[in-house]
C-alpha atoms as a PDB file:
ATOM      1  CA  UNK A   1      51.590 -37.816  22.221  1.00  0.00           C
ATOM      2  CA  UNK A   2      52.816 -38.145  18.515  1.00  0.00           C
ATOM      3  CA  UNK A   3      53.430 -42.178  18.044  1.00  0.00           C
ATOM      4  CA  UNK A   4      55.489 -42.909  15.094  1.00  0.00           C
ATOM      5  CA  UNK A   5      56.189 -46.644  13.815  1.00  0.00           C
ATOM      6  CA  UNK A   6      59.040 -46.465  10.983  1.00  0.00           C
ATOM      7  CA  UNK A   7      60.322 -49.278   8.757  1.00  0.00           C
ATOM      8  CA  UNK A   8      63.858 -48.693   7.282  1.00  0.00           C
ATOM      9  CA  UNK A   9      64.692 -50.579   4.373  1.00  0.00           C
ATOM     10  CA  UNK A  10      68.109 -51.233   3.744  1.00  0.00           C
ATOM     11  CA  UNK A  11      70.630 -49.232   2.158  1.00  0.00           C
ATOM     12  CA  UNK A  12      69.044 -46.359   4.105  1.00  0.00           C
ATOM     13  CA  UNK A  13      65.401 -46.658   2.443  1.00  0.00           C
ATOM     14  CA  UNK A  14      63.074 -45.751   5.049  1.00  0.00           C
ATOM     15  CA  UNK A  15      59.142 -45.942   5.441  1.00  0.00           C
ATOM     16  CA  UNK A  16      57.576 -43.745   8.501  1.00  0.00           C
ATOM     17  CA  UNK A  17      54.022 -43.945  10.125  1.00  0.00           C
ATOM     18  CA  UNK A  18      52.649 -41.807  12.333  1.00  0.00           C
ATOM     19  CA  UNK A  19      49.235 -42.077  13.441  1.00  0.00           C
ATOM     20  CA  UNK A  20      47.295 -42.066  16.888  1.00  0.00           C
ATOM     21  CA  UNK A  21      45.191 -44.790  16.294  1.00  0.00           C
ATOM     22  CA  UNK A  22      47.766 -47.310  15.991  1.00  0.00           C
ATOM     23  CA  UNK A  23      48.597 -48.075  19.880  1.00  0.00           C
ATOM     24  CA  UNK A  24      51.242 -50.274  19.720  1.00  0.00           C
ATOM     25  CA  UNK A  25      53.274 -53.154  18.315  1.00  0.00           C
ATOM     26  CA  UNK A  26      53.015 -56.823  18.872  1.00  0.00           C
ATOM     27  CA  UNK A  27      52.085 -56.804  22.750  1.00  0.00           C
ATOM     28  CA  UNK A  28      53.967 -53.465  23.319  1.00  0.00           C
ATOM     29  CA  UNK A  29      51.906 -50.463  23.596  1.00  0.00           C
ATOM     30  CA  UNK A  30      53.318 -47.184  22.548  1.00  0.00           C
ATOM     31  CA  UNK A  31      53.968 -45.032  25.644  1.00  0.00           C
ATOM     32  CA  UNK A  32      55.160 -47.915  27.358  1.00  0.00           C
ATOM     33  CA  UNK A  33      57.937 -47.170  30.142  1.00  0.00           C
ATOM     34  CA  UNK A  34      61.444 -48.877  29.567  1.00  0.00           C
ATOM     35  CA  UNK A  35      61.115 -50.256  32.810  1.00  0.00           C
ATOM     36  CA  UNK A  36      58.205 -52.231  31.584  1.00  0.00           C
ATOM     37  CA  UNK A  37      59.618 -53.753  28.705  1.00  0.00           C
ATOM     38  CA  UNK A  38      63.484 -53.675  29.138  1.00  0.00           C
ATOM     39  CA  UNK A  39      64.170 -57.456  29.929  1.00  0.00           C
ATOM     40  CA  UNK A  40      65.820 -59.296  26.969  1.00  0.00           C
ATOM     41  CA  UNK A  41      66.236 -56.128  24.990  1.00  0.00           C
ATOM     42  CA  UNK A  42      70.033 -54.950  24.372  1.00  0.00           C
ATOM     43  CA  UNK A  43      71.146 -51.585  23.101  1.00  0.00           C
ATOM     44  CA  UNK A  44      71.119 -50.846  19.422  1.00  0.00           C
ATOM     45  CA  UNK A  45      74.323 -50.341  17.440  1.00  0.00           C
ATOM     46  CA  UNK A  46      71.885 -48.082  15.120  1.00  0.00           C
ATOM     47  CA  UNK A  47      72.019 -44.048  15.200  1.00  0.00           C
ATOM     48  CA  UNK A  48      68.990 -42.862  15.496  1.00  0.00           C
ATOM     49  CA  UNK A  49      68.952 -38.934  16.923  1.00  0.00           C
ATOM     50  CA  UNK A  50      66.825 -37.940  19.907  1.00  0.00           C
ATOM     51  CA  UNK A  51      65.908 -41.513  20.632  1.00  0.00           C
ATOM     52  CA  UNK A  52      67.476 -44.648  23.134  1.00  0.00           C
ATOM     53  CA  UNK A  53      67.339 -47.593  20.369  1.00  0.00           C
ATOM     54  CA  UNK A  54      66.810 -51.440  21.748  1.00  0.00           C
ATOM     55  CA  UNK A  55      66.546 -54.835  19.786  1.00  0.00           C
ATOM     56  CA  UNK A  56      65.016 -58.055  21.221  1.00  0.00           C
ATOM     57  CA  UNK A  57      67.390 -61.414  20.441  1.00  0.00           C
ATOM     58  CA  UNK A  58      65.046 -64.118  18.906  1.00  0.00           C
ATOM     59  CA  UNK A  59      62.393 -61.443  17.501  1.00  0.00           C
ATOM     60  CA  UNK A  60      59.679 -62.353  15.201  1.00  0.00           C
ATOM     61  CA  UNK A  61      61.273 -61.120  11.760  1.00  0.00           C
ATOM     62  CA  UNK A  62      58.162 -61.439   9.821  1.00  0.00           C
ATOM     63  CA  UNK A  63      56.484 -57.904   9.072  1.00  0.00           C
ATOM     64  CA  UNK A  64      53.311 -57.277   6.709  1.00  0.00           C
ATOM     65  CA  UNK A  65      54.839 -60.426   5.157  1.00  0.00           C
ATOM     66  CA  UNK A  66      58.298 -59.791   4.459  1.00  0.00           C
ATOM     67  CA  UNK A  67      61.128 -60.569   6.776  1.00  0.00           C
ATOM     68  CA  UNK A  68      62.783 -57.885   8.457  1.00  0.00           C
ATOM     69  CA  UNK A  69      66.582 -57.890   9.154  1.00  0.00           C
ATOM     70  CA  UNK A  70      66.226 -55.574  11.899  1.00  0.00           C
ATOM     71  CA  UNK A  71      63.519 -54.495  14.585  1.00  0.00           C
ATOM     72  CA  UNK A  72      64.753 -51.386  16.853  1.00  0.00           C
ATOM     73  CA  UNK A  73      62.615 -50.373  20.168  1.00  0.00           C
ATOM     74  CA  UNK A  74      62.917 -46.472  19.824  1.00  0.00           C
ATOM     75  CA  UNK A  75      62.413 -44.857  23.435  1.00  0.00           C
ATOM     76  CA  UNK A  76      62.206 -40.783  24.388  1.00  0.00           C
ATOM     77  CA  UNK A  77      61.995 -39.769  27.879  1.00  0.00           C
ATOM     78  CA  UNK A  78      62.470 -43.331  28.499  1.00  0.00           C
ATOM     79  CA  UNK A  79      59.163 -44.443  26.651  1.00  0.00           C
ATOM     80  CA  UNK A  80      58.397 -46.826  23.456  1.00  0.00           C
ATOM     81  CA  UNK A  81      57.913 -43.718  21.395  1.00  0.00           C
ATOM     82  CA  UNK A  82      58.812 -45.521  17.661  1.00  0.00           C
ATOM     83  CA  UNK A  83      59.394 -49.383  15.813  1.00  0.00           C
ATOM     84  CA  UNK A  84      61.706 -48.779  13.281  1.00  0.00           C
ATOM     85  CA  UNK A  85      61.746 -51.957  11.106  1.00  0.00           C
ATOM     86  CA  UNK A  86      64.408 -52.776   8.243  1.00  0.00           C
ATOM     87  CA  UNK A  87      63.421 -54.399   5.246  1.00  0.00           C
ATOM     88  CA  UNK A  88      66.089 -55.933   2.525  1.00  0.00           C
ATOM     89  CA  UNK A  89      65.576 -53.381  -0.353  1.00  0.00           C
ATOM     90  CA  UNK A  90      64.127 -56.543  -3.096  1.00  0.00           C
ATOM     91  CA  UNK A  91      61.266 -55.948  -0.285  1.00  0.00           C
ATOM     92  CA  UNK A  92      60.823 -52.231  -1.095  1.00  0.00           C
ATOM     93  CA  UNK A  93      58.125 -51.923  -3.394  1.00  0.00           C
ATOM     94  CA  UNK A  94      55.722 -54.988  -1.409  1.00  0.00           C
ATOM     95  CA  UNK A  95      56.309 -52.952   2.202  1.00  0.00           C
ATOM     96  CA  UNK A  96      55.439 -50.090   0.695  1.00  0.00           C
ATOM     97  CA  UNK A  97      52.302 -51.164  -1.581  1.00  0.00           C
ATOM     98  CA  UNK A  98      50.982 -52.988   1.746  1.00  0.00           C
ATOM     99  CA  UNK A  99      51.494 -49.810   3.702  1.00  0.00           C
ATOM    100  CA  UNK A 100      50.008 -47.636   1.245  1.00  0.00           C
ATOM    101  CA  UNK A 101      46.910 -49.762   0.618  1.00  0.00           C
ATOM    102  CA  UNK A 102      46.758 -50.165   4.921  1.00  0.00           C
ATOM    103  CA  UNK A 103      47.310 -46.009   5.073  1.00  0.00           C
ATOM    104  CA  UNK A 104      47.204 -44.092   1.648  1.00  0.00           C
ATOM    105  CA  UNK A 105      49.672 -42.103  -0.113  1.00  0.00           C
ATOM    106  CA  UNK A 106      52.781 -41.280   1.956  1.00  0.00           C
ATOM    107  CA  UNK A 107      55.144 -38.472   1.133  1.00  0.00           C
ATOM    108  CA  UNK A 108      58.172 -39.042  -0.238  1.00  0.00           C
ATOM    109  CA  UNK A 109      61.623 -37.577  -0.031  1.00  0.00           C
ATOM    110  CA  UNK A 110      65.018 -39.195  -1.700  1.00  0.00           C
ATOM    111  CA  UNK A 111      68.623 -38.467  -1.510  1.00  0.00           C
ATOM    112  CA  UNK A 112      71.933 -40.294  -3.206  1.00  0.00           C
ATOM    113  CA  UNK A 113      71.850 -42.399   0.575  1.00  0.00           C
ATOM    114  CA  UNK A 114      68.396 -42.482   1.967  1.00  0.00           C
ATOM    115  CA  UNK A 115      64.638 -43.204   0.458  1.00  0.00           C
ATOM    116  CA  UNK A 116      62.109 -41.769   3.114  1.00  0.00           C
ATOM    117  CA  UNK A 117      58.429 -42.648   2.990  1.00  0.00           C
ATOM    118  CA  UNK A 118      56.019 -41.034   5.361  1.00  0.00           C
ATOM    119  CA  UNK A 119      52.849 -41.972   6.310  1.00  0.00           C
ATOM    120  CA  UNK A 120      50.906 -39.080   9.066  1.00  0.00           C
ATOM    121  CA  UNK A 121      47.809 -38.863  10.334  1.00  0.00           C
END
């Protein structure tokens, strides 16, 4: 199974990792069924394609060190497939130096709406 943990920046900046060695977030393991970790999460408002987005009320902001303004539970085939984590975009260049020093040089793609940094392995 491909596990992906993304952090979205606002104004539609975006940092993605994907790795197999990372099994989870916080106490949720990637792979975990909905069933399993449904109570006090409440559908997301977000569009994200392909995937059944859930936030938790009262969730730990904090990230790397920076406070998030948003933390979305991504599910497929009803399991914790991806974390996709905003970050205010004054936050930008710390996420992504911490990320980069965690997991090297990510790739990068940009567009008038959207800054995408990906991190694979």
């Amino acid at each position: 199974m491909k596990v992906i943990l993304i952090l979205c920046l606002v104004s539609f900046s975006s940092l993605v990792l994907a790795q197999t060695d990372v099994d989870g977030f916080r106490e949720y393991k990637l792979g975990t069924p909905f069933d399993e970790m449904s109570e006090g999460l409440v559908k997301s408002s977000s569009l994200n394609p392909g995937y059944q987005g859930y936030e938790k009320p009262g969730d730990d902001m904090m990230f790397e060190g920076i406070e998030a303004h948003t933390i979305i539970y991504m599910f497929k085939k009803k399991k914790l497939h991806v974390v996709s984590i905003g970050i205010h975009n004054d936050d930008v260049e710390k996420a992504a130096a911490a990320l980069t020093a965690k997991y090297g040089d990510p790739s990068f793609t940009e567009n008038a709406f959207i800054k995408n940094y990906e991190w694979e392995f």
